[in-house]
C-alpha atoms as a PDB file:
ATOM      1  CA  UNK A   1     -36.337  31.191  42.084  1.00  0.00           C
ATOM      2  CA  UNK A   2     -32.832  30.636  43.525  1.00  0.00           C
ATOM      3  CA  UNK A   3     -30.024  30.685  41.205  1.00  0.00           C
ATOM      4  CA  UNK A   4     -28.871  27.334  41.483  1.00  0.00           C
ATOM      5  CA  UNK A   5     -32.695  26.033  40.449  1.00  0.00           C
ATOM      6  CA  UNK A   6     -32.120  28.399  37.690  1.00  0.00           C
ATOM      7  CA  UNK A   7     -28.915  27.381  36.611  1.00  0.00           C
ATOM      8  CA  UNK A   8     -30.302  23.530  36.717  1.00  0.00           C
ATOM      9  CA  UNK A   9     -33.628  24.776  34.462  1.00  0.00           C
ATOM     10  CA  UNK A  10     -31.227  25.889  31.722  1.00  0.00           C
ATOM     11  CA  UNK A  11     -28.609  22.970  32.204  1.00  0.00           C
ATOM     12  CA  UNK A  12     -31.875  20.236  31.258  1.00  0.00           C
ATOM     13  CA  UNK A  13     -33.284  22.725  28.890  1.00  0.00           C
ATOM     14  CA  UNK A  14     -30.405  22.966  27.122  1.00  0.00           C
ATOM     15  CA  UNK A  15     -29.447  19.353  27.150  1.00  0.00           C
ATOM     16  CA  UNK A  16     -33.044  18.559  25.967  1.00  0.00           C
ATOM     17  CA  UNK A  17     -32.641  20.576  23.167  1.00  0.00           C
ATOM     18  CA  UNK A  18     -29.678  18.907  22.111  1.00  0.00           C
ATOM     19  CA  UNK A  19     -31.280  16.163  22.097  1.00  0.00           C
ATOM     20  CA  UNK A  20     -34.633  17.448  19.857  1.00  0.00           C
ATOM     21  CA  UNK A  21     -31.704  18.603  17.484  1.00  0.00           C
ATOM     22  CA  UNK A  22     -29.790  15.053  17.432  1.00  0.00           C
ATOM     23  CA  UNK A  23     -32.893  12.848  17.238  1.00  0.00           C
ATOM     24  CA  UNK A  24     -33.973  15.289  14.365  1.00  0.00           C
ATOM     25  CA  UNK A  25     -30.433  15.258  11.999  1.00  0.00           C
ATOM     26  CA  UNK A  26     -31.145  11.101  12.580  1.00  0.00           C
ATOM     27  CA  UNK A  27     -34.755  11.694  11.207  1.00  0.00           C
ATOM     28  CA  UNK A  28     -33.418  13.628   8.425  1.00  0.00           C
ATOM     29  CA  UNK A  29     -30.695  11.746   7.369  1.00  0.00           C
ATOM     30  CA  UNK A  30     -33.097   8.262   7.499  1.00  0.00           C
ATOM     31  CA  UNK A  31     -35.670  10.199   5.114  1.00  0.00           C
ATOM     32  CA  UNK A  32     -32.628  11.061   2.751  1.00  0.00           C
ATOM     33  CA  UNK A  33     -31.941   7.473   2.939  1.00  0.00           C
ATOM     34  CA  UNK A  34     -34.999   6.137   2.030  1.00  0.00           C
ATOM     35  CA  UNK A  35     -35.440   8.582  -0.363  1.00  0.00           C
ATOM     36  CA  UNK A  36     -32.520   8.158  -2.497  1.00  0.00           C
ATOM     37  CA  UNK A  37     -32.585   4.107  -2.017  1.00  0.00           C
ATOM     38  CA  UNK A  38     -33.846   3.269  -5.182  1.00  0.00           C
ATOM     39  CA  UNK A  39     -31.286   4.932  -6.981  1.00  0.00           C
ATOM     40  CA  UNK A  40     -28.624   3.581  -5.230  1.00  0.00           C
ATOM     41  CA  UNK A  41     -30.185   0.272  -5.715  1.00  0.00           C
ATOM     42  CA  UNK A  42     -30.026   0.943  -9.449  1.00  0.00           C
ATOM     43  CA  UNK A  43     -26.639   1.920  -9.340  1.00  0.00           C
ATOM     44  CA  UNK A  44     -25.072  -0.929  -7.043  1.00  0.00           C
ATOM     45  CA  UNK A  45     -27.005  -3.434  -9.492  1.00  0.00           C
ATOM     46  CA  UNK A  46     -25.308  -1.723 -12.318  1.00  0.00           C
ATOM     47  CA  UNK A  47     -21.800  -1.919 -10.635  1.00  0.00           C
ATOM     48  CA  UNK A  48     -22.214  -5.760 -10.156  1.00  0.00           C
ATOM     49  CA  UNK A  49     -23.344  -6.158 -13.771  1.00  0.00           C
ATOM     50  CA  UNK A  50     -20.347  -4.635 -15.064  1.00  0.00           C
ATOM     51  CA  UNK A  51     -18.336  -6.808 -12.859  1.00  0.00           C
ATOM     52  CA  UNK A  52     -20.195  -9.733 -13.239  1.00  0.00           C
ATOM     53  CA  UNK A  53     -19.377  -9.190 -17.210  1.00  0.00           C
ATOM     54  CA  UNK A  54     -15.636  -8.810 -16.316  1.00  0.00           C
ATOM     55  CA  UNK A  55     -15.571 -11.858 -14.304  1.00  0.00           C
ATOM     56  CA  UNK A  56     -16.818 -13.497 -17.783  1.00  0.00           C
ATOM     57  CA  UNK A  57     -14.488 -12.172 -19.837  1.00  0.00           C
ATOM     58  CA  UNK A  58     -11.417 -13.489 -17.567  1.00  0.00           C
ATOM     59  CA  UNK A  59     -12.922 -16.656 -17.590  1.00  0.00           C
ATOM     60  CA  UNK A  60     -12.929 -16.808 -21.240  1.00  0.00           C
ATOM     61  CA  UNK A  61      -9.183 -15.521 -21.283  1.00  0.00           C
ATOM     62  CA  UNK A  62      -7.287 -18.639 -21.588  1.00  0.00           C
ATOM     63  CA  UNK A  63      -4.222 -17.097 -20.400  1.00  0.00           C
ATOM     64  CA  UNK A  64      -5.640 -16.418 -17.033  1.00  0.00           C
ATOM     65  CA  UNK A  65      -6.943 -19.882 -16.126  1.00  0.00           C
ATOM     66  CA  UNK A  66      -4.649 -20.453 -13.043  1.00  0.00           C
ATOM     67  CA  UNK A  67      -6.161 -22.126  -9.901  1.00  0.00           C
ATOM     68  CA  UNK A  68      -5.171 -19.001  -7.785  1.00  0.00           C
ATOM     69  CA  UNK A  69      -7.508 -16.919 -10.145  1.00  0.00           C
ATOM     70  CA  UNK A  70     -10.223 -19.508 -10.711  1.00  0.00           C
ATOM     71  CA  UNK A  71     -10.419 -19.473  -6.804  1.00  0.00           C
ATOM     72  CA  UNK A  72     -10.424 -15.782  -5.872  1.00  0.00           C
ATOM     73  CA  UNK A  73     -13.093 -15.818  -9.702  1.00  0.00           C
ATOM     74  CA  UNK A  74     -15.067 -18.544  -7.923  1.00  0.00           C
ATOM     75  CA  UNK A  75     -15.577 -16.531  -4.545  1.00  0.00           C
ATOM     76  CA  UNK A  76     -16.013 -12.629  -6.520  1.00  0.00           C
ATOM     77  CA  UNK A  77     -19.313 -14.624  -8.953  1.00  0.00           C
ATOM     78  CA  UNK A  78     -20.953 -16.193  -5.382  1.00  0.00           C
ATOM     79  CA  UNK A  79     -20.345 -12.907  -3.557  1.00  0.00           C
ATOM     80  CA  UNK A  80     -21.894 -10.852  -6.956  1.00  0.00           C
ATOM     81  CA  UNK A  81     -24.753 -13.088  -6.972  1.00  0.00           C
ATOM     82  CA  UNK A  82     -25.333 -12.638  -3.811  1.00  0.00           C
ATOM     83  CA  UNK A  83     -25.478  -9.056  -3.876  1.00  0.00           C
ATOM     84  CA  UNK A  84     -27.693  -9.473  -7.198  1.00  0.00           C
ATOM     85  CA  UNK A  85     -30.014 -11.419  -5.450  1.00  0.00           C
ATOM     86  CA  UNK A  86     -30.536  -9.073  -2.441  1.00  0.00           C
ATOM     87  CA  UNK A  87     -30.645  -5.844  -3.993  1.00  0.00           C
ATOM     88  CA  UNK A  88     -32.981  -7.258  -6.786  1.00  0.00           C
ATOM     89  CA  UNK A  89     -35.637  -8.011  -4.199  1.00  0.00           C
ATOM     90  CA  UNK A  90     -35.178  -4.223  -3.336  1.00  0.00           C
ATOM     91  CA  UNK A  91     -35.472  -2.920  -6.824  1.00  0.00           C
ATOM     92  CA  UNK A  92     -38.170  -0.188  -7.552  1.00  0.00           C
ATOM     93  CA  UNK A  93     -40.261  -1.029 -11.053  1.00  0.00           C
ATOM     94  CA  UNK A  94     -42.125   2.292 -11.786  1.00  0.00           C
ATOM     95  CA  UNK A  95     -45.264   0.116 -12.007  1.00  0.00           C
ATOM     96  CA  UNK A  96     -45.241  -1.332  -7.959  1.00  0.00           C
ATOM     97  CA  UNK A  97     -47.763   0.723  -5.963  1.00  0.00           C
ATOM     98  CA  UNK A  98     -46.559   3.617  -3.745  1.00  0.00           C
ATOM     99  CA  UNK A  99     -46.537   1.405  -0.723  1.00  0.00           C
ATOM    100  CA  UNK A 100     -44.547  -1.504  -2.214  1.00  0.00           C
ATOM    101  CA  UNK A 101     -42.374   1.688  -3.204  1.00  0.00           C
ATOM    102  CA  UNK A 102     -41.925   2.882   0.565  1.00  0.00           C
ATOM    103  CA  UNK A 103     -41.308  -0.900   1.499  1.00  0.00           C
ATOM    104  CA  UNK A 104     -38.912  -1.294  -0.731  1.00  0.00           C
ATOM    105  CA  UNK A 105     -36.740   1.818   0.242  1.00  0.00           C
ATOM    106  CA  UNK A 106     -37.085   1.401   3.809  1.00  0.00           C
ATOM    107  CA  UNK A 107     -35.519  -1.941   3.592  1.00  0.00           C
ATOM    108  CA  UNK A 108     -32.927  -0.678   1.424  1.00  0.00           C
ATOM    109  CA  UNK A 109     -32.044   1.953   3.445  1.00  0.00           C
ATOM    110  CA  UNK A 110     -32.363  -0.317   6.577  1.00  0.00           C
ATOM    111  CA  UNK A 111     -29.726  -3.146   4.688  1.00  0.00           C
ATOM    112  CA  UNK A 112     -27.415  -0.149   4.064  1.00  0.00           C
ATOM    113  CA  UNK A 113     -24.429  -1.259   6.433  1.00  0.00           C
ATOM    114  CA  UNK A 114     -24.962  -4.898   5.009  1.00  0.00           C
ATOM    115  CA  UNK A 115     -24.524  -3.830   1.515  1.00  0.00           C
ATOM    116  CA  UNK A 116     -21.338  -1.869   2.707  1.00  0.00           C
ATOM    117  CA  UNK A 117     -19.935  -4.679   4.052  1.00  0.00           C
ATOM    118  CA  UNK A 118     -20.601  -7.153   0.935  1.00  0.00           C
ATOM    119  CA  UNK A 119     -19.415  -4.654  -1.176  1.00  0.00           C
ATOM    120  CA  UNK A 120     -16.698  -4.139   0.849  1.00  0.00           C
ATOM    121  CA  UNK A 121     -15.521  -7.827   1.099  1.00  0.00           C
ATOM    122  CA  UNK A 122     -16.085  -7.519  -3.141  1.00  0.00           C
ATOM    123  CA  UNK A 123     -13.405  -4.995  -2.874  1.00  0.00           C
ATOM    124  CA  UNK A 124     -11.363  -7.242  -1.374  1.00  0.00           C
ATOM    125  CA  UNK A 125     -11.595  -9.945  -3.556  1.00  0.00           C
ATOM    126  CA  UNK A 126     -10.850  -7.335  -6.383  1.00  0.00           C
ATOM    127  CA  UNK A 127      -8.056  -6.679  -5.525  1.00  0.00           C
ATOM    128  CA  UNK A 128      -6.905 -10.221  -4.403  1.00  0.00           C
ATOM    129  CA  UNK A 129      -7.974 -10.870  -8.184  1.00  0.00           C
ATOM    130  CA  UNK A 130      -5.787  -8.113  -9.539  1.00  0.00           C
ATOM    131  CA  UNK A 131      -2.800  -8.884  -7.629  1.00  0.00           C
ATOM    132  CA  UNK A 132      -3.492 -13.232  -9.205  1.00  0.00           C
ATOM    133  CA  UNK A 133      -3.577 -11.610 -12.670  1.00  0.00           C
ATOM    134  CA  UNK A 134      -0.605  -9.111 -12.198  1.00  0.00           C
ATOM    135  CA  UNK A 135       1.255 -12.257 -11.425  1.00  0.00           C
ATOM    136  CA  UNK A 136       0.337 -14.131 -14.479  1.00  0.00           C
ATOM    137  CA  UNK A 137       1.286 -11.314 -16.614  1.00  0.00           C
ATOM    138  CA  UNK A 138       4.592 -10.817 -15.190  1.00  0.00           C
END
């Protein structure tokens, strides 16, 4: 075998390899995914509780009824109950079978980028919020 044939062999085995290894970090990192979906499930459905009780108790504060607060309140409770909504459909009860289980996860772990990004726009509001009640207090 020539050296140049050689050199090519090891060039394509080597970049094939690379490949096994990046195709199986992806494999691994989906299974950890779906794996640990129903726990984050639980959690993000706890975080939105807790804010959806927040979001009650400014709107039975008297002192923060402004319209700039109701507003920003308004869009933070449909984007919440959103979120509630989706991720309730993706809850685990300990009583579904194994397969409803899987199905359950996998979709979870497949909505994971649009969860970020309602949670992130949540963040947003937040903070919107924060600065609206900062301003009433000052």
């Amino acid at each position: 075998m020539d050296p140049i044939s050689a050199v090519g062999i090891a060039a394509a085995s080597t970049q094939f390899a690379g490949q096994i290894i990046t195709i199986s970090v992806t494999v691994l990192e989906f299974y950890q995914k779906v794996k640990d979906a129903p726990e984050v499930v639980r959690q993000q459905l706890i975080h939105v509780d807790q804010l959806s009780g927040i979001a009650r108790l400014i709107i039975q504060n008297k002192a923060l009824q402004t319209a700039a607060i109701n507003s920003v309140l308004r869009a933070c409770l449909i984007l919440i109950s959103d979120i509630q909504k989706e991720l309730q459909k993706l809850q685990v009860d300990p009583r579904d079978h194994t397969g409803v289980k899987l199905q359950k996860s996998l979709m979870a772990a497949f909505k994971e980028k649009k969860f970020g990004k309602m949670f992130e726009e949540l963040e947003k509001q937040k903070a919107t919020l924060v600065l609206c009640i900062q301003e009433v207090d000052s």
